[in-house]
PDB file of N, CA and C in Angstrom:
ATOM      1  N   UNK A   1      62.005  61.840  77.056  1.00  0.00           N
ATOM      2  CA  UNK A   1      62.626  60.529  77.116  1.00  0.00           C
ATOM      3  C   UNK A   1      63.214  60.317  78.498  1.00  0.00           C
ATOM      4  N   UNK A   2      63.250  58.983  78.944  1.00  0.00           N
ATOM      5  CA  UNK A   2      64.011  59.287  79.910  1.00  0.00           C
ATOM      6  C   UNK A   2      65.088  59.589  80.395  1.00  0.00           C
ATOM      7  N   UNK A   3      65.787  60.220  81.483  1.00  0.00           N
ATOM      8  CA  UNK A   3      67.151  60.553  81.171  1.00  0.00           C
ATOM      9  C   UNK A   3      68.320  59.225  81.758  1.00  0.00           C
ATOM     10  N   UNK A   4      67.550  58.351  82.523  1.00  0.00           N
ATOM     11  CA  UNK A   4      68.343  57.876  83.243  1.00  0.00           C
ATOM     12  C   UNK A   4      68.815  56.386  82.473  1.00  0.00           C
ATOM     13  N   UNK A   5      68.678  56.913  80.636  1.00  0.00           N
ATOM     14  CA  UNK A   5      69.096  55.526  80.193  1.00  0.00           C
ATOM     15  C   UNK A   5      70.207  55.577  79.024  1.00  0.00           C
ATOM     16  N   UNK A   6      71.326  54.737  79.115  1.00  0.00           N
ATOM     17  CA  UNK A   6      72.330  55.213  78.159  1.00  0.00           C
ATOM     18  C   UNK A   6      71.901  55.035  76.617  1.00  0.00           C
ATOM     19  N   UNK A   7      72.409  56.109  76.139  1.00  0.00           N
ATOM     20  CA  UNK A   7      71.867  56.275  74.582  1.00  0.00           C
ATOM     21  C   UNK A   7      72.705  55.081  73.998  1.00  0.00           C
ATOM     22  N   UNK A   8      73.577  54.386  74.048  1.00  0.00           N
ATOM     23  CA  UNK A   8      73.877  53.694  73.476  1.00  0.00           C
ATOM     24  C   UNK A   8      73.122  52.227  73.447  1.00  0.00           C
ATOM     25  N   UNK A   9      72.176  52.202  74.650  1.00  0.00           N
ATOM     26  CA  UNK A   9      71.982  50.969  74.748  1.00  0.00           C
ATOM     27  C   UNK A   9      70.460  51.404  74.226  1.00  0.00           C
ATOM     28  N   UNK A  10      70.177  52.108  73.117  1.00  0.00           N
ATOM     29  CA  UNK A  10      68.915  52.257  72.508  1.00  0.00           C
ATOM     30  C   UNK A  10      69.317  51.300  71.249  1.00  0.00           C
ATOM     31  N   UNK A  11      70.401  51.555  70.377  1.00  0.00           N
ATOM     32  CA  UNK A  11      71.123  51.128  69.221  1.00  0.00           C
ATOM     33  C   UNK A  11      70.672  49.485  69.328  1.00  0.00           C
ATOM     34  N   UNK A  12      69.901  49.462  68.170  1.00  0.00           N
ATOM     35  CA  UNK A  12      69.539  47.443  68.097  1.00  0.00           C
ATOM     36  C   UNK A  12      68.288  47.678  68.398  1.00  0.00           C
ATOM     37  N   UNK A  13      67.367  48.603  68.779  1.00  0.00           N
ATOM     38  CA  UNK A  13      66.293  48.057  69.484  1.00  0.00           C
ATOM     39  C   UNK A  13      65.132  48.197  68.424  1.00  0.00           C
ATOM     40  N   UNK A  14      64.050  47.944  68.289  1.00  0.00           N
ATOM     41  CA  UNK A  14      63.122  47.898  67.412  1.00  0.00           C
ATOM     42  C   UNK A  14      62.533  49.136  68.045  1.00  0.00           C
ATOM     43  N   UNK A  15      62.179  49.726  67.096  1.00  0.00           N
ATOM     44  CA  UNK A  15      61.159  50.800  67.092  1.00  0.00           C
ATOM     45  C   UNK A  15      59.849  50.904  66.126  1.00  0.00           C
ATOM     46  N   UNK A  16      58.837  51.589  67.069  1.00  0.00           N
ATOM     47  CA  UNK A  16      57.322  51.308  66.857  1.00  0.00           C
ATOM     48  C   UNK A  16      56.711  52.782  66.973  1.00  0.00           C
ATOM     49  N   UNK A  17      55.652  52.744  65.588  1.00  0.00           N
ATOM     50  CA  UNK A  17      55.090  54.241  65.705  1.00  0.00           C
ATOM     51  C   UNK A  17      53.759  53.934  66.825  1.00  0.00           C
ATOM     52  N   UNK A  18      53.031  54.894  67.023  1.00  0.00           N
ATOM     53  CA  UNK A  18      52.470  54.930  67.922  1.00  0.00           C
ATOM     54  C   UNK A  18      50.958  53.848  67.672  1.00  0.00           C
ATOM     55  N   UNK A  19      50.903  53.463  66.333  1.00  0.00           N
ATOM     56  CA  UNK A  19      49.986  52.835  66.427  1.00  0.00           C
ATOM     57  C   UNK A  19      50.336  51.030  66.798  1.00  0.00           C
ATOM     58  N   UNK A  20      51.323  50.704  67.141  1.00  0.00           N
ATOM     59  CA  UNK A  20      52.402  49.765  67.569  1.00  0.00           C
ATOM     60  C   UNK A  20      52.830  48.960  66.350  1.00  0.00           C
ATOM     61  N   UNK A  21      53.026  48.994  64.924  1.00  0.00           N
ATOM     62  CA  UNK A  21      53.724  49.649  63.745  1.00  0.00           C
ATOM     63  C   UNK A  21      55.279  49.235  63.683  1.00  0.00           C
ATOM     64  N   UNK A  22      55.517  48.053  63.779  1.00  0.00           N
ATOM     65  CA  UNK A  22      57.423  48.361  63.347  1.00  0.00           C
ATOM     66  C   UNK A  22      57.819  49.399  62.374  1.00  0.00           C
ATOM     67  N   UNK A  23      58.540  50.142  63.057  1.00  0.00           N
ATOM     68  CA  UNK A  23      59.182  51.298  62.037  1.00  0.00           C
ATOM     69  C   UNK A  23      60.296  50.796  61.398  1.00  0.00           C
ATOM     70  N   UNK A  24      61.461  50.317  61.919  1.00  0.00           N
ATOM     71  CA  UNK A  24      62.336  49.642  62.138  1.00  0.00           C
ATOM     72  C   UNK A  24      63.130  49.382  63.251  1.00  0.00           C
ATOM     73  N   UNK A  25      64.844  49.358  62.990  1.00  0.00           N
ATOM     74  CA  UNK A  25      65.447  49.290  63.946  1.00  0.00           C
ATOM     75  C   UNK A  25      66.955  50.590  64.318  1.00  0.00           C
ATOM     76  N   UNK A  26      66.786  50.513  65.825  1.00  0.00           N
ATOM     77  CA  UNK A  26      67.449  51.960  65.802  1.00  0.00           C
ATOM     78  C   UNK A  26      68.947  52.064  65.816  1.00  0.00           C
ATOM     79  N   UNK A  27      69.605  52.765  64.481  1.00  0.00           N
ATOM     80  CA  UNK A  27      70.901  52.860  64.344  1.00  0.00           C
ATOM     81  C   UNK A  27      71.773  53.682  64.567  1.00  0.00           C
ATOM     82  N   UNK A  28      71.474  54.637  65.148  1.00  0.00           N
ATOM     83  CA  UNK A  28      72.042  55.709  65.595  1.00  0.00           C
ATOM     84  C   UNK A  28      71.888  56.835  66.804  1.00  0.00           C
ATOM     85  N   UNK A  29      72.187  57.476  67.696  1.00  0.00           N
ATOM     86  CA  UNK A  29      71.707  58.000  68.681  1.00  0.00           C
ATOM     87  C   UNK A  29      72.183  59.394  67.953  1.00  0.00           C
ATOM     88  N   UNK A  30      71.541  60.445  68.189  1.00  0.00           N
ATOM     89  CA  UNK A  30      72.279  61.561  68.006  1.00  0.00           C
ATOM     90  C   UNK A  30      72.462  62.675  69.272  1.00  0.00           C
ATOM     91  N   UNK A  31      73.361  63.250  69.653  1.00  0.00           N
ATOM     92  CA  UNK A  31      73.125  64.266  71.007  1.00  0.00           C
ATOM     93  C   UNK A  31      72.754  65.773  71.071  1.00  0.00           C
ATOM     94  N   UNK A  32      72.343  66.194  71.849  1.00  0.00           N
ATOM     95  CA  UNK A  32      72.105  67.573  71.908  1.00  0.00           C
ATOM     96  C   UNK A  32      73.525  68.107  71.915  1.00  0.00           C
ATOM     97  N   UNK A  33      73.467  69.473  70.800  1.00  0.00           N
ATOM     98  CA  UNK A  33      75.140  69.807  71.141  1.00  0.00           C
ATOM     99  C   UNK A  33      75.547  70.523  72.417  1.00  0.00           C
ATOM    100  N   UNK A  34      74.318  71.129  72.474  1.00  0.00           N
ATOM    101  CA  UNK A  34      74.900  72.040  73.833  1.00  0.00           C
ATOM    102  C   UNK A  34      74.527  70.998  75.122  1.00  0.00           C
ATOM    103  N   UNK A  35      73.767  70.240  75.548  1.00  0.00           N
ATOM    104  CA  UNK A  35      73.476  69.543  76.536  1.00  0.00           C
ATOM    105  C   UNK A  35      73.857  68.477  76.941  1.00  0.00           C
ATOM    106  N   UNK A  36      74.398  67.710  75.339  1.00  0.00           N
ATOM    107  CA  UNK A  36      74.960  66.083  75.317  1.00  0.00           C
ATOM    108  C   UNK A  36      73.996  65.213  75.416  1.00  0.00           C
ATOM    109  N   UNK A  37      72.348  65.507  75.733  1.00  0.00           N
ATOM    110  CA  UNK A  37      71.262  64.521  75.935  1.00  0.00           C
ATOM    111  C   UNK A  37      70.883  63.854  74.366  1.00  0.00           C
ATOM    112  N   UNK A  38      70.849  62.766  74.522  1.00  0.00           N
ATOM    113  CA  UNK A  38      69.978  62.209  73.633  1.00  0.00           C
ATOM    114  C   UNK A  38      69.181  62.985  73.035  1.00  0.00           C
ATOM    115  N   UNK A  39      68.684  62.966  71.566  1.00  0.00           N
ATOM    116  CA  UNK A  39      67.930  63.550  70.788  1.00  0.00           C
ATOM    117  C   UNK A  39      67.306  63.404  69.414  1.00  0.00           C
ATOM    118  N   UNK A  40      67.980  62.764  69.346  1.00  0.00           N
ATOM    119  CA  UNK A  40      67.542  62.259  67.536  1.00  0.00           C
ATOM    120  C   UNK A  40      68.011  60.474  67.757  1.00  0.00           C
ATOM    121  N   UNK A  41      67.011  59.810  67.584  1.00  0.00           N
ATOM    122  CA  UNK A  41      67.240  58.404  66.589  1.00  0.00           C
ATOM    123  C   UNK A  41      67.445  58.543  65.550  1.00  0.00           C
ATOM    124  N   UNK A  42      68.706  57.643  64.609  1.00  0.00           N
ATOM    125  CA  UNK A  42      68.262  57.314  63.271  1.00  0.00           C
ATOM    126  C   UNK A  42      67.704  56.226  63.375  1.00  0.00           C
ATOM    127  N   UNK A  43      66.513  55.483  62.877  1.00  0.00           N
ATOM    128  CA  UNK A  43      66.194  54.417  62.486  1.00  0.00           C
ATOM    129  C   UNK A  43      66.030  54.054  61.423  1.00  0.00           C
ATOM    130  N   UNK A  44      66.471  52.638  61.064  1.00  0.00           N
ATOM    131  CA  UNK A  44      66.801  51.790  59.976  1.00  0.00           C
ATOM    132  C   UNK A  44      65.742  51.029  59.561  1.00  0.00           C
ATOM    133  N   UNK A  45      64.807  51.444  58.249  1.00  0.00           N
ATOM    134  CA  UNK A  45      63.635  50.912  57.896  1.00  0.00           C
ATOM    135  C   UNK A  45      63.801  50.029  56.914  1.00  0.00           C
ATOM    136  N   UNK A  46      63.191  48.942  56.932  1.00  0.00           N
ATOM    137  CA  UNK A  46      63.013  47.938  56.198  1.00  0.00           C
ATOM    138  C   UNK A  46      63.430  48.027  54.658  1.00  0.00           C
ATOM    139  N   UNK A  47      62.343  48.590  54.398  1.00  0.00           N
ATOM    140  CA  UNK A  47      62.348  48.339  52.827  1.00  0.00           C
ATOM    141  C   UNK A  47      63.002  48.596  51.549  1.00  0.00           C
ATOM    142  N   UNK A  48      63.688  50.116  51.749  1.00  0.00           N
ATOM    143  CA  UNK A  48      64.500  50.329  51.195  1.00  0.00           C
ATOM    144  C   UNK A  48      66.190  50.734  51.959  1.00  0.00           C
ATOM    145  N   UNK A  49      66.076  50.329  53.145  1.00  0.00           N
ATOM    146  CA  UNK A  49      67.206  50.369  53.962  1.00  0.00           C
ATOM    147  C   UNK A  49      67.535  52.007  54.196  1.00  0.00           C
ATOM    148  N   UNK A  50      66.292  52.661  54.653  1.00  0.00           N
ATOM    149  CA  UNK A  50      66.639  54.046  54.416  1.00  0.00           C
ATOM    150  C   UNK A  50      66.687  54.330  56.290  1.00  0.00           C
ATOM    151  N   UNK A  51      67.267  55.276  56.228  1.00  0.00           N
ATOM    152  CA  UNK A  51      67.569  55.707  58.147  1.00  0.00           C
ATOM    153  C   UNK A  51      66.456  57.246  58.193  1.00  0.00           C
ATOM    154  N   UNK A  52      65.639  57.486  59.076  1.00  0.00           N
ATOM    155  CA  UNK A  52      64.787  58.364  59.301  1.00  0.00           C
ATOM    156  C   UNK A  52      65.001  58.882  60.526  1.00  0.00           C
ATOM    157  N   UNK A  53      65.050  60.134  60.821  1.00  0.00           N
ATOM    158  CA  UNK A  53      65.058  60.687  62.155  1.00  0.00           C
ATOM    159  C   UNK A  53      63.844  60.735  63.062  1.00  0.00           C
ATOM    160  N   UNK A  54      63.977  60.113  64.207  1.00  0.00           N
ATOM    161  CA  UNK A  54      62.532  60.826  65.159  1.00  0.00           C
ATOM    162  C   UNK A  54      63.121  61.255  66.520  1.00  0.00           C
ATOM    163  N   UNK A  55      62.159  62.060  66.898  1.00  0.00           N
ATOM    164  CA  UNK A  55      62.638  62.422  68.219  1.00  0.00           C
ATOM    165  C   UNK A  55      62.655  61.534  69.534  1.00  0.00           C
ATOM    166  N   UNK A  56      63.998  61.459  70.173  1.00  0.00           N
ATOM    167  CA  UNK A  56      63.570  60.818  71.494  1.00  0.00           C
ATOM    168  C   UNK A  56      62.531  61.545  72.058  1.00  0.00           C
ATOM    169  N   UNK A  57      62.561  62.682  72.349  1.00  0.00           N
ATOM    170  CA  UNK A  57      61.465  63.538  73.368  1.00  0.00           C
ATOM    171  C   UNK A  57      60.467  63.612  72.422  1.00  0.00           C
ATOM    172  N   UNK A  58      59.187  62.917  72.584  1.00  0.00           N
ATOM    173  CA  UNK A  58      58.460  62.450  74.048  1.00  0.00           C
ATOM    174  C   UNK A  58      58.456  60.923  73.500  1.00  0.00           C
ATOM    175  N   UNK A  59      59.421  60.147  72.386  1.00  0.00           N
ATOM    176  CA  UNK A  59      59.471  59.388  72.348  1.00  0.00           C
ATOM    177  C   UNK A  59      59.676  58.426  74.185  1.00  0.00           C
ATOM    178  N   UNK A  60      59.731  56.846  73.956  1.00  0.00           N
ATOM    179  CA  UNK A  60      59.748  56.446  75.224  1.00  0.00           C
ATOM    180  C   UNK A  60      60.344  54.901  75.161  1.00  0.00           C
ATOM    181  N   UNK A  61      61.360  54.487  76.393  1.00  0.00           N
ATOM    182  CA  UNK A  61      61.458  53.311  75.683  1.00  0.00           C
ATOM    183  C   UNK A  61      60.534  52.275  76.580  1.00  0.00           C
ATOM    184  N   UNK A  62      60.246  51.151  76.037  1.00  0.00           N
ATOM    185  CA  UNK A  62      59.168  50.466  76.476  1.00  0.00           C
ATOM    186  C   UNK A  62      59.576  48.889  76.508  1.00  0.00           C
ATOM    187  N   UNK A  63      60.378  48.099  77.803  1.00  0.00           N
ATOM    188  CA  UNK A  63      60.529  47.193  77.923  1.00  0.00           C
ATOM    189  C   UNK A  63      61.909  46.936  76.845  1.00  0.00           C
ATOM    190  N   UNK A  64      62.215  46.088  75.894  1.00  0.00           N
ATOM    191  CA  UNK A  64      63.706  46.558  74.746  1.00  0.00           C
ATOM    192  C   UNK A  64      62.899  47.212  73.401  1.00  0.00           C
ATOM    193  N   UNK A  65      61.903  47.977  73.567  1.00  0.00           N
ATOM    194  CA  UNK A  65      61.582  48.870  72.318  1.00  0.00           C
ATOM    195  C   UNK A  65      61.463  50.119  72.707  1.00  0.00           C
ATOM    196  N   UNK A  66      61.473  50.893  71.651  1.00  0.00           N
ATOM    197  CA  UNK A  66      61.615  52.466  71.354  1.00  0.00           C
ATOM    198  C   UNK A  66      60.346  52.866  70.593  1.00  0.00           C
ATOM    199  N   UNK A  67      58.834  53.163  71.162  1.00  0.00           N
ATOM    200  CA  UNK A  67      57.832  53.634  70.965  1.00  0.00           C
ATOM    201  C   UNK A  67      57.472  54.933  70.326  1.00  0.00           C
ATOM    202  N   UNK A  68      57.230  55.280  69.510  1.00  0.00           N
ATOM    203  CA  UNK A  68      57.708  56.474  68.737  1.00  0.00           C
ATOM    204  C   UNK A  68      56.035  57.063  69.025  1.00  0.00           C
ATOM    205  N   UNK A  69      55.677  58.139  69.109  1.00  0.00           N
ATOM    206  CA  UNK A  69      54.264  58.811  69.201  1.00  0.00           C
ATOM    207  C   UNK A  69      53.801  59.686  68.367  1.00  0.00           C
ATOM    208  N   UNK A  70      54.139  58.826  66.731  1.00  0.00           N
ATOM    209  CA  UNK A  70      53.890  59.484  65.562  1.00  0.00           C
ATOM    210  C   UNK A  70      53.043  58.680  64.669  1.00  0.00           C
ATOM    211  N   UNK A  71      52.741  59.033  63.550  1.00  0.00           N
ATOM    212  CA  UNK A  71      52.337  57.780  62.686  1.00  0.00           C
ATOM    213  C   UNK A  71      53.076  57.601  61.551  1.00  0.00           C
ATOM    214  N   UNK A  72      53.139  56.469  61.277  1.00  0.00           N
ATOM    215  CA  UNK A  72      54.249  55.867  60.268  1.00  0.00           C
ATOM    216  C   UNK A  72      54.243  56.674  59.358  1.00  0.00           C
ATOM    217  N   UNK A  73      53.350  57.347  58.269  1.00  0.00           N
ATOM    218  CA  UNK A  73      53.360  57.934  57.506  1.00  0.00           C
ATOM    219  C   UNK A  73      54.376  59.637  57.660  1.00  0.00           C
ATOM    220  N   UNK A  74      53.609  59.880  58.989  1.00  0.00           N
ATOM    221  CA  UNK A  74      54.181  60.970  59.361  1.00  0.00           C
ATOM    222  C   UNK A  74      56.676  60.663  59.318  1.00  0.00           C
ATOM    223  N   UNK A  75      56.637  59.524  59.715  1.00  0.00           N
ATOM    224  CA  UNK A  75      57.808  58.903  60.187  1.00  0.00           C
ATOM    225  C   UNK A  75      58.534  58.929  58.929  1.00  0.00           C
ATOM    226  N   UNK A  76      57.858  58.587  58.128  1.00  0.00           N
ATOM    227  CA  UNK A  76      58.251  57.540  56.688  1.00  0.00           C
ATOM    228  C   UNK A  76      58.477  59.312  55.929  1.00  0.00           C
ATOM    229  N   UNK A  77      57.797  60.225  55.909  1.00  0.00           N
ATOM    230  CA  UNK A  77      57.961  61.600  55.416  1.00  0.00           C
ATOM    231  C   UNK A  77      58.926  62.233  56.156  1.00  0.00           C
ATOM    232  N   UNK A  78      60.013  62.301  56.961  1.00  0.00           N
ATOM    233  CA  UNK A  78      60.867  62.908  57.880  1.00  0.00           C
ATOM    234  C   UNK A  78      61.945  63.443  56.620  1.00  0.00           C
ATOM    235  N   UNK A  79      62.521  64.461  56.430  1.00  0.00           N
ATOM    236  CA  UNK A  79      64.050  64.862  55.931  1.00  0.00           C
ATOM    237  C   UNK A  79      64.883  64.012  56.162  1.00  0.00           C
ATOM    238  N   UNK A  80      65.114  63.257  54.802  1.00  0.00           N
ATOM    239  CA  UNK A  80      66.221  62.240  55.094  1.00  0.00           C
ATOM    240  C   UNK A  80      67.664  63.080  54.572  1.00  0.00           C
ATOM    241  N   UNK A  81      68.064  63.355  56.126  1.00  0.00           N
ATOM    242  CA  UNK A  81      69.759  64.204  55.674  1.00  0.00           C
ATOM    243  C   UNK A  81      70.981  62.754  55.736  1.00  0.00           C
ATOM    244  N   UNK A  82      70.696  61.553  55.546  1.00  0.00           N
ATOM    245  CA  UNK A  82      72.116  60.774  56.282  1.00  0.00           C
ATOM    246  C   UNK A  82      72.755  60.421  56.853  1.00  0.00           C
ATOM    247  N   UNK A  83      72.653  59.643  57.366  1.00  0.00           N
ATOM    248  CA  UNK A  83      73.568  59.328  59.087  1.00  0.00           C
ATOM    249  C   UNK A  83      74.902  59.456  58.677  1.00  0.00           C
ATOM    250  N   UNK A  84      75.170  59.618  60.057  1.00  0.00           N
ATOM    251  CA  UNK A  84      77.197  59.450  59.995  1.00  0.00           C
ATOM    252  C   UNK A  84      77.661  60.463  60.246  1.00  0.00           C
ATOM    253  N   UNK A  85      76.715  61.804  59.791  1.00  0.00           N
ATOM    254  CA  UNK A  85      77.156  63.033  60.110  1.00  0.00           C
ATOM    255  C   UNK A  85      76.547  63.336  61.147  1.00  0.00           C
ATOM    256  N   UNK A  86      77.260  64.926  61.635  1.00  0.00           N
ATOM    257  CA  UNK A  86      76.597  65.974  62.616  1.00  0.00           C
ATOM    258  C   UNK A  86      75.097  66.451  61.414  1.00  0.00           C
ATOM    259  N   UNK A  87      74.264  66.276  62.151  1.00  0.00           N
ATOM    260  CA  UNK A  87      72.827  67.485  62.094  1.00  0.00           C
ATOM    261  C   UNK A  87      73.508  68.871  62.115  1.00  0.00           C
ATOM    262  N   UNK A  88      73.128  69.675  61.012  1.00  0.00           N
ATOM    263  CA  UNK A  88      73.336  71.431  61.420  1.00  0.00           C
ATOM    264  C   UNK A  88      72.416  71.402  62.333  1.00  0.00           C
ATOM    265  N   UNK A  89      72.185  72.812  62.507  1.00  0.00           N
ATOM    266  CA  UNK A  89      71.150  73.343  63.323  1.00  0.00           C
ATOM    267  C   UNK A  89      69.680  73.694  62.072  1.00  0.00           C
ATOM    268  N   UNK A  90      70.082  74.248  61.078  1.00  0.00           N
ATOM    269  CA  UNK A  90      69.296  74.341  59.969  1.00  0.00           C
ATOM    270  C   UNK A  90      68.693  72.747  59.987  1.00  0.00           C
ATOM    271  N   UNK A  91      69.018  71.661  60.291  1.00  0.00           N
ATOM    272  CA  UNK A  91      68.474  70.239  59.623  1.00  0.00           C
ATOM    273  C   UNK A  91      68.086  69.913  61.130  1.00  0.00           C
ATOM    274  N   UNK A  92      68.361  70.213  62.011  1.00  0.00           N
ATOM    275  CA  UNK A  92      67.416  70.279  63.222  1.00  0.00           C
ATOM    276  C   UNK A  92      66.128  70.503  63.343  1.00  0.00           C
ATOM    277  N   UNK A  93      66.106  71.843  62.508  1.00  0.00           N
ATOM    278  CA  UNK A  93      65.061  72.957  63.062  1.00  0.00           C
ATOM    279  C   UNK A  93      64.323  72.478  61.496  1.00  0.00           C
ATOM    280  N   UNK A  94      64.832  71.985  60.290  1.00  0.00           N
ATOM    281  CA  UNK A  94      63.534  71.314  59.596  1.00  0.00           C
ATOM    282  C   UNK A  94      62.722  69.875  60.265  1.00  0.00           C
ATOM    283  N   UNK A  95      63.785  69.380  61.091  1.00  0.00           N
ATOM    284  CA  UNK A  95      63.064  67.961  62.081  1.00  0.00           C
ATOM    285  C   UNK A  95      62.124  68.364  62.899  1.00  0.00           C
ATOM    286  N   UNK A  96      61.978  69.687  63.742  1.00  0.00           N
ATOM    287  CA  UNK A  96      61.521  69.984  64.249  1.00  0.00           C
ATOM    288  C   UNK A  96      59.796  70.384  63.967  1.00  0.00           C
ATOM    289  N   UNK A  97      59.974  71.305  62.955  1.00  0.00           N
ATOM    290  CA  UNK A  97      59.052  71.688  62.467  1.00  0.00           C
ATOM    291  C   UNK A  97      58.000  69.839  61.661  1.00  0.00           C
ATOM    292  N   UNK A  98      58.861  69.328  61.250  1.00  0.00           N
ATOM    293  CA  UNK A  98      58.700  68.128  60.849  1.00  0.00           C
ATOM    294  C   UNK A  98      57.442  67.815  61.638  1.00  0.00           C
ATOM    295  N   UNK A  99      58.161  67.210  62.941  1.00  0.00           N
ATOM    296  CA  UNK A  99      57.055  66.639  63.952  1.00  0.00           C
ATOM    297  C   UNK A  99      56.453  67.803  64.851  1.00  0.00           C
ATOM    298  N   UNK A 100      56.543  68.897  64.313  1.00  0.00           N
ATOM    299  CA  UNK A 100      55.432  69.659  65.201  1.00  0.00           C
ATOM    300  C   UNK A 100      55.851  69.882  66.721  1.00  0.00           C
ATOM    301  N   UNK A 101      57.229  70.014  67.084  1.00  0.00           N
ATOM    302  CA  UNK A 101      57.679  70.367  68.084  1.00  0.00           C
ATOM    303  C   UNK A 101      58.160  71.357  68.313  1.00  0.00           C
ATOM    304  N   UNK A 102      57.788  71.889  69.324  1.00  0.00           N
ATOM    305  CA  UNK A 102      58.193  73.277  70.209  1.00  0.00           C
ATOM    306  C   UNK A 102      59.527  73.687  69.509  1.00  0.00           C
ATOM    307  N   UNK A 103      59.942  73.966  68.900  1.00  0.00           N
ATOM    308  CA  UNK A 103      61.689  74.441  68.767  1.00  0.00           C
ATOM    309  C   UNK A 103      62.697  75.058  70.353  1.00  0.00           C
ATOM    310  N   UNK A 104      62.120  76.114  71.019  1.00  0.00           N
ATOM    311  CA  UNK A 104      62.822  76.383  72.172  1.00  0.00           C
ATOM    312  C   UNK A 104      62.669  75.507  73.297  1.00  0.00           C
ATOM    313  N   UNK A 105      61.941  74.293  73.212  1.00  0.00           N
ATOM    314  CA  UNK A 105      61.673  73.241  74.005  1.00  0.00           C
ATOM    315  C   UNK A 105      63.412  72.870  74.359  1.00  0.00           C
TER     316      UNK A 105
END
C-alpha cells in the first residue's frame, strides 16, 4: 500500500475487488502493532451490514477508491472477528492465511 497516505483518510471510501466489484465501504483502518502502518481495512458490505477484513498490502488506493486484489467471493469468506476491537495476533495470522499471504512479510 502506499505509505505516504493517511489511514484515516481511507475511512468513507468505496472499495472494489479486483474484478472492479463494489465490495463496500471502508470503516475502519486497523495498524500494525509493532510498526503503526496501516494494515487491515474493515469494510462495510451492503447486504447484511457485515464488516470484512482485507489487506491494505498489496491492496491500492486508486483515485477516492480502495482496490482490493481479491475476488469477492474470496472477500465475502474472510473471518468475521468484529470491529471495534484490537485483532490478536491468533486472528491476524487466520487473515493471513485467509488471503494467502506471506505471514513474515
Amino acid at each position: 500500500m502506499q505509505t505516504d497516505i493517511d489511514p484515516r483518510t481511507l475511512i468513507g471510501r468505496k472499495a472494489f475487488d479486483r474484478e472492479g466489484s463494489k465490495i463496500g465501504t471502508v470503516d475502519e483502518v486497523y495498524l500494525d502493532d509493532a510498526t503503526g502502518e496501516p494494515e487491515w481495512a474493515a469494510v462495510r458490505t451492503g447486504l447484511f451490514s457485515r464488516d470484512v477484513f482485507v489487506p491494505l498490502e498489496p491492496s491500492e488506493v486508486v483515485g477516492d477508491t480502495l482496490r482490493v486484489p481479491y475476488d469477492r467471493a474470496l472477500i465475502k469468506d474472510a473471518p468475521d472477528f468484529g470491529v471495534g476491537r484490537h485483532l490478536s495476533p491468533e486472528q491476524e495470522l487466520q487473515l493471513y492465511h485467509h488471503y494467502g499471504l506471506d505471514v513474515t512479510g
